[in-house]
N, C-alpha and C. Protein backbone atom coordinates (compact mmCIF):
# COMPACT_ATOMS: atom_id res chain seq x y z
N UNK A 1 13.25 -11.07 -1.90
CA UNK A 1 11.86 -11.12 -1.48
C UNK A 1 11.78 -11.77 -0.11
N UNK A 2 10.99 -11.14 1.06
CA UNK A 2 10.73 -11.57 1.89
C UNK A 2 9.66 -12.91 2.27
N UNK A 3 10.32 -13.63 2.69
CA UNK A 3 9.53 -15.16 2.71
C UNK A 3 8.98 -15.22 4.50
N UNK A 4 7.97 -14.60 4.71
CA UNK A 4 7.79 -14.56 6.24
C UNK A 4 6.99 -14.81 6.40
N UNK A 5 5.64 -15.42 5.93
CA UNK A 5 4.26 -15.23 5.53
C UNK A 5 3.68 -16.87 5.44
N UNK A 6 2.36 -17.12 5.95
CA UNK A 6 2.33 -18.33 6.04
C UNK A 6 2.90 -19.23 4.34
N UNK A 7 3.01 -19.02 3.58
CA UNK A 7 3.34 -19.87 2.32
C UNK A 7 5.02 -19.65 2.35
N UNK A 8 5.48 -18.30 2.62
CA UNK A 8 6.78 -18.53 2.17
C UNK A 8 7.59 -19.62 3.20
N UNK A 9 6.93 -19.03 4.37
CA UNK A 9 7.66 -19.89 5.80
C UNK A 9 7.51 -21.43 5.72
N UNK A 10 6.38 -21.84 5.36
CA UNK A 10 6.28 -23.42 4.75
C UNK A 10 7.48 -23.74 4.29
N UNK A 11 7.31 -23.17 3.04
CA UNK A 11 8.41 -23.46 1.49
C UNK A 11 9.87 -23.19 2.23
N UNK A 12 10.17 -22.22 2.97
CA UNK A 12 11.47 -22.28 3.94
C UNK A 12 12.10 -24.20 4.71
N UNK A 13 10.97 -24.29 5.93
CA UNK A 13 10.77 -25.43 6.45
C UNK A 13 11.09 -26.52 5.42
N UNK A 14 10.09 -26.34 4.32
CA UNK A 14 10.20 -27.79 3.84
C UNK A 14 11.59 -28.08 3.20
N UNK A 15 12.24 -26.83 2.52
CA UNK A 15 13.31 -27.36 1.62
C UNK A 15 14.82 -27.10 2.53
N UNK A 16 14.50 -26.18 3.22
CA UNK A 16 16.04 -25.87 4.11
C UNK A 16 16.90 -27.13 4.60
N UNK A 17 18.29 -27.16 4.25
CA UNK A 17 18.93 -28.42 5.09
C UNK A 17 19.84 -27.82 5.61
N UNK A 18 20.19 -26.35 5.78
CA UNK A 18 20.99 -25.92 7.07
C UNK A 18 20.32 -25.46 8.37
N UNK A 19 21.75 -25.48 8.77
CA UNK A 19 21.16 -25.55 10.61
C UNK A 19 20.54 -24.28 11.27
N UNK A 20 20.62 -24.14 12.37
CA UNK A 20 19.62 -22.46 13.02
C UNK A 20 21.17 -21.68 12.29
N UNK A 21 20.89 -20.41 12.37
CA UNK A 21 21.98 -19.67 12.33
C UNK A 21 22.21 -19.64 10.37
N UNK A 22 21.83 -20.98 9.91
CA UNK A 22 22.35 -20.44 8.36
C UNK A 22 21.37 -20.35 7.44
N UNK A 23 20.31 -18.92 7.52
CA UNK A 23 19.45 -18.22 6.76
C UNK A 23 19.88 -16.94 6.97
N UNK A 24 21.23 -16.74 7.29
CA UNK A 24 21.32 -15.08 7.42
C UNK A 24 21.42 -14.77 6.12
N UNK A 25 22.96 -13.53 6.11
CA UNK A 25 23.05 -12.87 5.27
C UNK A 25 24.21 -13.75 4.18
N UNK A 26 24.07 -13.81 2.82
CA UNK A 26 24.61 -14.87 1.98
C UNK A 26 24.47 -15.79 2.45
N UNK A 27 23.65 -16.37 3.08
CA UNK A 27 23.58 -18.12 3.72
C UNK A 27 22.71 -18.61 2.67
N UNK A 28 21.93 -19.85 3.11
CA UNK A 28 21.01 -20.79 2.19
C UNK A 28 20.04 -20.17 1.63
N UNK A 29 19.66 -19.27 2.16
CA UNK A 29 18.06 -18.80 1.15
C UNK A 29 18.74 -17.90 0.08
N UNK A 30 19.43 -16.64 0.26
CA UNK A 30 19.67 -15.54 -0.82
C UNK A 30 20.95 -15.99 -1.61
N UNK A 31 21.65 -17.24 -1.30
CA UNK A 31 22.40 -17.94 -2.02
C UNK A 31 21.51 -18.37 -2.86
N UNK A 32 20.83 -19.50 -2.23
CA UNK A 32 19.91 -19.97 -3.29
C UNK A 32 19.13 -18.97 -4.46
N UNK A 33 18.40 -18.09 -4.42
CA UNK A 33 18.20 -17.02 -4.81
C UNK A 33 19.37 -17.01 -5.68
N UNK A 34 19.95 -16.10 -5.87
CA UNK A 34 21.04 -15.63 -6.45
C UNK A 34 21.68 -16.97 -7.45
N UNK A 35 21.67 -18.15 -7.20
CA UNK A 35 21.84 -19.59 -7.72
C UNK A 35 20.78 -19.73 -8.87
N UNK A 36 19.64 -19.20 -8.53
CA UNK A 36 18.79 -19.38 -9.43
C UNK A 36 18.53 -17.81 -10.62
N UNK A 37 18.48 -16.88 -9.97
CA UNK A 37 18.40 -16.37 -10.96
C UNK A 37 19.72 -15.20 -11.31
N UNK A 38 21.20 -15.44 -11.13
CA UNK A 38 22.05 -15.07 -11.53
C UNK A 38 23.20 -16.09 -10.84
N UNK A 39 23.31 -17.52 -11.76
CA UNK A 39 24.26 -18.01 -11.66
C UNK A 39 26.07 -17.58 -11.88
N UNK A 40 26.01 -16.93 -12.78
CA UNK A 40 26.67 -16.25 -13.31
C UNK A 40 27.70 -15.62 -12.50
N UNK A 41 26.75 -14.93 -11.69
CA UNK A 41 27.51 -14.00 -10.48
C UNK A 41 27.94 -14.78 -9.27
N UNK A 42 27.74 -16.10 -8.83
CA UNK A 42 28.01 -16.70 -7.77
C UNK A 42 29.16 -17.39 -7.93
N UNK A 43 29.96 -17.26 -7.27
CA UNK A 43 31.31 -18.41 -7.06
C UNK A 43 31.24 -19.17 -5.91
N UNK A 44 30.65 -20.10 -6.10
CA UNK A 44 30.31 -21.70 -4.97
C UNK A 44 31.63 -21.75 -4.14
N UNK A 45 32.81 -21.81 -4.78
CA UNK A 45 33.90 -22.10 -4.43
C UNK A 45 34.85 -21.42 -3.20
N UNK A 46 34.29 -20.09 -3.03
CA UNK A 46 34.52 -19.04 -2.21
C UNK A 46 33.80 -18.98 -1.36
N UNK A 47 32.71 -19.78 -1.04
CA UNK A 47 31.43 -19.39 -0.32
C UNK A 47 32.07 -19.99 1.02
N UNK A 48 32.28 -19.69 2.08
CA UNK A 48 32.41 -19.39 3.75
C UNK A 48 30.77 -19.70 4.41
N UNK A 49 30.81 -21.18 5.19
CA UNK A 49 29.60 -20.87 6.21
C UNK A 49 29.97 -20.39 7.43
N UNK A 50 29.08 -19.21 8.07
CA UNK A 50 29.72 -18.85 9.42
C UNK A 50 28.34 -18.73 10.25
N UNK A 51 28.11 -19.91 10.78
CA UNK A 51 27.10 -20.12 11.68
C UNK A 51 27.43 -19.53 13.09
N UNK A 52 28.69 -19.39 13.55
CA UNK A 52 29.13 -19.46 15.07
C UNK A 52 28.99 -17.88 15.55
N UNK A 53 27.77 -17.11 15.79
CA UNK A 53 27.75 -16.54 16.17
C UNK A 53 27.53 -15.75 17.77
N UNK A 54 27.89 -14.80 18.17
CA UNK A 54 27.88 -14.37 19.22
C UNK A 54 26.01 -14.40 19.80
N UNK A 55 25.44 -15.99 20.66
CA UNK A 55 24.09 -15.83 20.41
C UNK A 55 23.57 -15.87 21.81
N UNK A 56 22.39 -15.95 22.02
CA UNK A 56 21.75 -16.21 23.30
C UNK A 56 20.37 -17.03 23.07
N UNK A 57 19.50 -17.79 24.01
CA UNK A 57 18.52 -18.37 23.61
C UNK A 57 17.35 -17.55 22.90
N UNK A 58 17.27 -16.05 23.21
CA UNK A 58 16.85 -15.16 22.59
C UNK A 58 16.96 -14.35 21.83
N UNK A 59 18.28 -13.95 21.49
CA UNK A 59 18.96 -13.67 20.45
C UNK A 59 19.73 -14.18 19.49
N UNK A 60 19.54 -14.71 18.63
CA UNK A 60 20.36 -15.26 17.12
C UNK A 60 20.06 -14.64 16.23
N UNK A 61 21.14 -15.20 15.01
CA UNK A 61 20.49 -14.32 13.74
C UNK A 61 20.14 -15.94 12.60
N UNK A 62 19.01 -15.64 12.24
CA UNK A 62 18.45 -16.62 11.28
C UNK A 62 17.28 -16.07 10.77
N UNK A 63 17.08 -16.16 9.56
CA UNK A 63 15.72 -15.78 8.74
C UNK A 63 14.53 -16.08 8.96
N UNK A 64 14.91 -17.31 9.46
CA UNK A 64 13.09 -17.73 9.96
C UNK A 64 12.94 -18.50 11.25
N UNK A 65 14.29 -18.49 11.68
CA UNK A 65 14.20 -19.36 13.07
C UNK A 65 14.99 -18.01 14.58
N UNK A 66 15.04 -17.32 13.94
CA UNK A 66 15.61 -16.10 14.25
C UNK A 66 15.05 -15.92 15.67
N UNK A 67 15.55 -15.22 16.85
CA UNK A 67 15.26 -15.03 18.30
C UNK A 67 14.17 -13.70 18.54
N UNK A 68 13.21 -13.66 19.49
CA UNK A 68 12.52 -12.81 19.56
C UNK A 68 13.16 -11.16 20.08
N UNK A 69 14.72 -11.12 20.00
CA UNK A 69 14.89 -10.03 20.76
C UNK A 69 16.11 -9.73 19.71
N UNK A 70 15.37 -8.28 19.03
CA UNK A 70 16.29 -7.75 17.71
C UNK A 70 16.97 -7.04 18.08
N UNK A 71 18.64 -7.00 17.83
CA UNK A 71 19.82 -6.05 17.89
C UNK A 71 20.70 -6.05 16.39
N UNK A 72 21.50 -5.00 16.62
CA UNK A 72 22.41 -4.68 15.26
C UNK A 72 23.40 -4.44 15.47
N UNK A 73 24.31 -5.56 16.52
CA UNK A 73 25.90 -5.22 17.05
C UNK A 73 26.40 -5.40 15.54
N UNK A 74 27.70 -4.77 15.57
CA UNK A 74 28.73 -5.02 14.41
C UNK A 74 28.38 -6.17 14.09
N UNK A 75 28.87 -6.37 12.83
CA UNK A 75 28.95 -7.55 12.07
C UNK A 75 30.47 -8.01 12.28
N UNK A 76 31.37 -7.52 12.50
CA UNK A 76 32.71 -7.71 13.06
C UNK A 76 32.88 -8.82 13.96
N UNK A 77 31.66 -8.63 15.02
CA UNK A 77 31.73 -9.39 16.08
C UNK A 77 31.30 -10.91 15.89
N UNK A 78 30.75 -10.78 14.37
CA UNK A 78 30.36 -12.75 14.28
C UNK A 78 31.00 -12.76 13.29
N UNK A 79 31.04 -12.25 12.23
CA UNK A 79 31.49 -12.87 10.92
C UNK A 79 33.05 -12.07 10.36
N UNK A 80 33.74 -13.38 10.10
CA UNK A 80 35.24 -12.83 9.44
C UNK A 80 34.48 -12.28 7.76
N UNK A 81 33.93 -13.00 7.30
CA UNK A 81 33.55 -12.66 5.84
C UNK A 81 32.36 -11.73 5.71
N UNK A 82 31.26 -11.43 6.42
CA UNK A 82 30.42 -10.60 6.15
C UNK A 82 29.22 -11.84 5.89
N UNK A 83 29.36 -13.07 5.80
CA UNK A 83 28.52 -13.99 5.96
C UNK A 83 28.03 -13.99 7.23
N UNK A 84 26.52 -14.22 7.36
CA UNK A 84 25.70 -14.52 8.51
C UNK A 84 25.12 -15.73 7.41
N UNK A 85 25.29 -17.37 7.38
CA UNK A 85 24.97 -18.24 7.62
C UNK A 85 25.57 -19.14 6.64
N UNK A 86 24.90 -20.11 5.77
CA UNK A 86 25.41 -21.48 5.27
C UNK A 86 24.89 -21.74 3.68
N UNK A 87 25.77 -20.55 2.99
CA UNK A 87 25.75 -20.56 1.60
C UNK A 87 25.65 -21.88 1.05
N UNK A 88 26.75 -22.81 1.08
CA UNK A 88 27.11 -24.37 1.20
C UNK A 88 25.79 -25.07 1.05
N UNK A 89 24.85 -24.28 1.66
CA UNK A 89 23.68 -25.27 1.57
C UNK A 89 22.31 -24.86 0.33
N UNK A 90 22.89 -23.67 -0.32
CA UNK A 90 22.22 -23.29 -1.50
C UNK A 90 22.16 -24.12 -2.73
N UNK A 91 21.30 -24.01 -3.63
CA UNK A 91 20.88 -24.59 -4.40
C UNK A 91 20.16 -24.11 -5.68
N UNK A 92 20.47 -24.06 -6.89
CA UNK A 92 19.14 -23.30 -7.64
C UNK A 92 17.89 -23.41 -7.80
N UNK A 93 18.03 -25.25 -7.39
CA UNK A 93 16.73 -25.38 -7.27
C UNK A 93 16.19 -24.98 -6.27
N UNK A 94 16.28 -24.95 -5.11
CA UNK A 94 15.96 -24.31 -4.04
C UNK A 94 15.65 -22.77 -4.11
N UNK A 95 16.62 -22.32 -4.55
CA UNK A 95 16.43 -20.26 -4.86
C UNK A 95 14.99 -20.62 -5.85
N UNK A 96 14.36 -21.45 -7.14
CA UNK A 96 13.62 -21.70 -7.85
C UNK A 96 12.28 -21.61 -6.83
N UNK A 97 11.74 -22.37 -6.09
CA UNK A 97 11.23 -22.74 -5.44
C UNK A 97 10.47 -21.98 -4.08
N UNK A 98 11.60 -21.53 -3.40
CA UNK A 98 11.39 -20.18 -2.87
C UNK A 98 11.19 -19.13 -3.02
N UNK A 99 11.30 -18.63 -4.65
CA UNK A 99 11.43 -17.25 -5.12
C UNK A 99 9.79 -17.26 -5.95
N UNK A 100 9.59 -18.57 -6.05
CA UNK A 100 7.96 -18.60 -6.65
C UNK A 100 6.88 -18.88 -5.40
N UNK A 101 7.40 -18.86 -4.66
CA UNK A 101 6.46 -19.23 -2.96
C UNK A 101 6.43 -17.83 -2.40
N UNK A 102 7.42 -17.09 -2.82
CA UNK A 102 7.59 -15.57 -2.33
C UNK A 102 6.52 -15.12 -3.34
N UNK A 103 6.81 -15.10 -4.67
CA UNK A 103 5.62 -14.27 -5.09
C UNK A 103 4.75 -14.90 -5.37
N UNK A 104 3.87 -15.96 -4.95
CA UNK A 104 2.84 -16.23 -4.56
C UNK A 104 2.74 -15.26 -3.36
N UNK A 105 3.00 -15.38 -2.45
CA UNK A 105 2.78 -14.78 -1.05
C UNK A 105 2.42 -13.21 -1.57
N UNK A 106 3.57 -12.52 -2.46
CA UNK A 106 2.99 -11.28 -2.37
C UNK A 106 1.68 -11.29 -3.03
N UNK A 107 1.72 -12.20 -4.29
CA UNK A 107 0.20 -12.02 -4.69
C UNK A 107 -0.91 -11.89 -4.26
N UNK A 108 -0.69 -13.01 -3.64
CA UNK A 108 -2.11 -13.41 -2.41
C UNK A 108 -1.76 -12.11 -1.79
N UNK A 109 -1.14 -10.98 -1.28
CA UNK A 109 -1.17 -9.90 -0.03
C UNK A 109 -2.11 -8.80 -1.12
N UNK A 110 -1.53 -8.63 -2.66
CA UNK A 110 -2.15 -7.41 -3.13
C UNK A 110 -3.46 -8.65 -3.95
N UNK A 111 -4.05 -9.21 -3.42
CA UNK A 111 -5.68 -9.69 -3.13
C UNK A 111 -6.37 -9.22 -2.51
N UNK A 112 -5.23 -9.74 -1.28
CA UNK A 112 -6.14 -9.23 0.04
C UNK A 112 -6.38 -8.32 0.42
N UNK A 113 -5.21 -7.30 0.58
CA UNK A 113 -5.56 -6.03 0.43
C UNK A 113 -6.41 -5.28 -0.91
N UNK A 114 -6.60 -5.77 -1.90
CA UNK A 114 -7.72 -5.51 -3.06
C UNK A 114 -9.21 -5.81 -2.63
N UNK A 115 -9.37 -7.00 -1.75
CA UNK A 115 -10.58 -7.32 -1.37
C UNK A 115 -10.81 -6.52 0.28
N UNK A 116 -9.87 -6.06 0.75
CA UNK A 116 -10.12 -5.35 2.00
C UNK A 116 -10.73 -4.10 1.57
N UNK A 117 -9.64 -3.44 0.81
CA UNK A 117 -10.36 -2.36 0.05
C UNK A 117 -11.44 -1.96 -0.53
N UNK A 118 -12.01 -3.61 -1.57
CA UNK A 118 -13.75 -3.30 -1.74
C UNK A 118 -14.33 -3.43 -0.44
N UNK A 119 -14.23 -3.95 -0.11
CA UNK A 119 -14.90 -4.47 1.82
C UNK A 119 -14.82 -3.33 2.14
N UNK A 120 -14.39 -2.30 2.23
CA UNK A 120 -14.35 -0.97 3.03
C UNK A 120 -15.07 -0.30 2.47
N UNK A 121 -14.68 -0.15 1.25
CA UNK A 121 -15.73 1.62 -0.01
C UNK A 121 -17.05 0.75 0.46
N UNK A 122 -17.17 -0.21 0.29
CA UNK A 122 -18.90 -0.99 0.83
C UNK A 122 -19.32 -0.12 1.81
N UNK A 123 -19.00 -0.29 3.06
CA UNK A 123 -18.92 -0.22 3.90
C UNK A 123 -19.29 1.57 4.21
N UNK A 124 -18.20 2.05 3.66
CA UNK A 124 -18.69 3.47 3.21
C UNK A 124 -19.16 4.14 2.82
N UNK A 125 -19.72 3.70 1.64
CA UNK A 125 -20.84 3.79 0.72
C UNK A 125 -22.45 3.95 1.14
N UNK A 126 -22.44 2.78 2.54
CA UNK A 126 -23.59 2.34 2.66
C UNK A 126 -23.70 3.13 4.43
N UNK A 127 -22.73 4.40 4.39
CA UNK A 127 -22.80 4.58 5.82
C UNK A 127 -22.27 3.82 7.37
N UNK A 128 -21.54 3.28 6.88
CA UNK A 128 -21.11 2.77 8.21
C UNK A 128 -20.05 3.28 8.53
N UNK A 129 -20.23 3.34 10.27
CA UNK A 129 -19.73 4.02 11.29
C UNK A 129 -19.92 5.22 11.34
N UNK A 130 -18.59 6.01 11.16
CA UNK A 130 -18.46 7.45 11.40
C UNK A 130 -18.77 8.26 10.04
N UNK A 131 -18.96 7.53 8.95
CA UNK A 131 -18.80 7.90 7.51
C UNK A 131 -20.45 8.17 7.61
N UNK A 132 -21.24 7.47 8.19
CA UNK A 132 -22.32 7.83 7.65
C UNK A 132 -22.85 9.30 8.17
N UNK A 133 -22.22 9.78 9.38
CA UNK A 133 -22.62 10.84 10.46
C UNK A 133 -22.36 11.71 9.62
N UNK A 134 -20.96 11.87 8.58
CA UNK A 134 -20.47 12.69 7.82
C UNK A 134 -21.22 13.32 6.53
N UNK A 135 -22.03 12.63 6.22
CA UNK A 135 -22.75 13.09 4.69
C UNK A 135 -24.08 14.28 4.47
């Protein structure tokens, strides 16, 4: 689940204790995740952080601290393991925590879009704009 949204990005901030660079791919958040709801499948012991990537002040890779200028060079070129960030710093409680801040977030979106939607048929209903020229 995507945590990008004013609640998930909070809940990111507040609990994260790795550095820029370790919210990529298997780093602290989808470790965590995966910690929490399929322990089972994770081996802690194997887990590789690989923060040191090929970066610029505008380009990095991080989940929420991430650079304004998106590319998709090989993954070859930063990571020996296929890690983009800092598993090491996962947690279940953390995957717990984040994964209920995520779906809060989506909740609150299919609200809003539920209440945009009555806000509109209103709107339509009663002739406004171009809808009313139409009838």
């Amino acid at each position: 689940m995507h945590t990008s949204g004013r609640i998930g990005a909070e809940a990111l901030k507040k609990y994260r204790t790795s550095p820029i660079g370790g919210m990529g791919h298997a780093g602290e958040l989808e470790t965590s995740y995966m910690l929490h709801l399929r322990p089972d499948l994770c081996k802690m012991e194997k887990v590789v952080d690989e923060t040191d990537f090929v970066a610029t002040p505008d380009y990095y890779m991080d989940w929420i601290e991430g650079g304004s200028l998106v590319a998709n060079p090989p993954w070859d070129d930063d990571t020996k393991t296929g890690a983009y960030g800092a598993g090491s710093h996962a947690t279940a409680e953390k995957g717990k925590l984040w994964l209920e801040a995520a779906i809060q977030e989506k909740a609150d979106h299919v609200e809003q879009i539920h209440e945009q939607h009555e806000r509109r048929e209103k709107r339509r209903n009663a002739g406004y704009g171009l809808w009313g020229k139409f009838k």
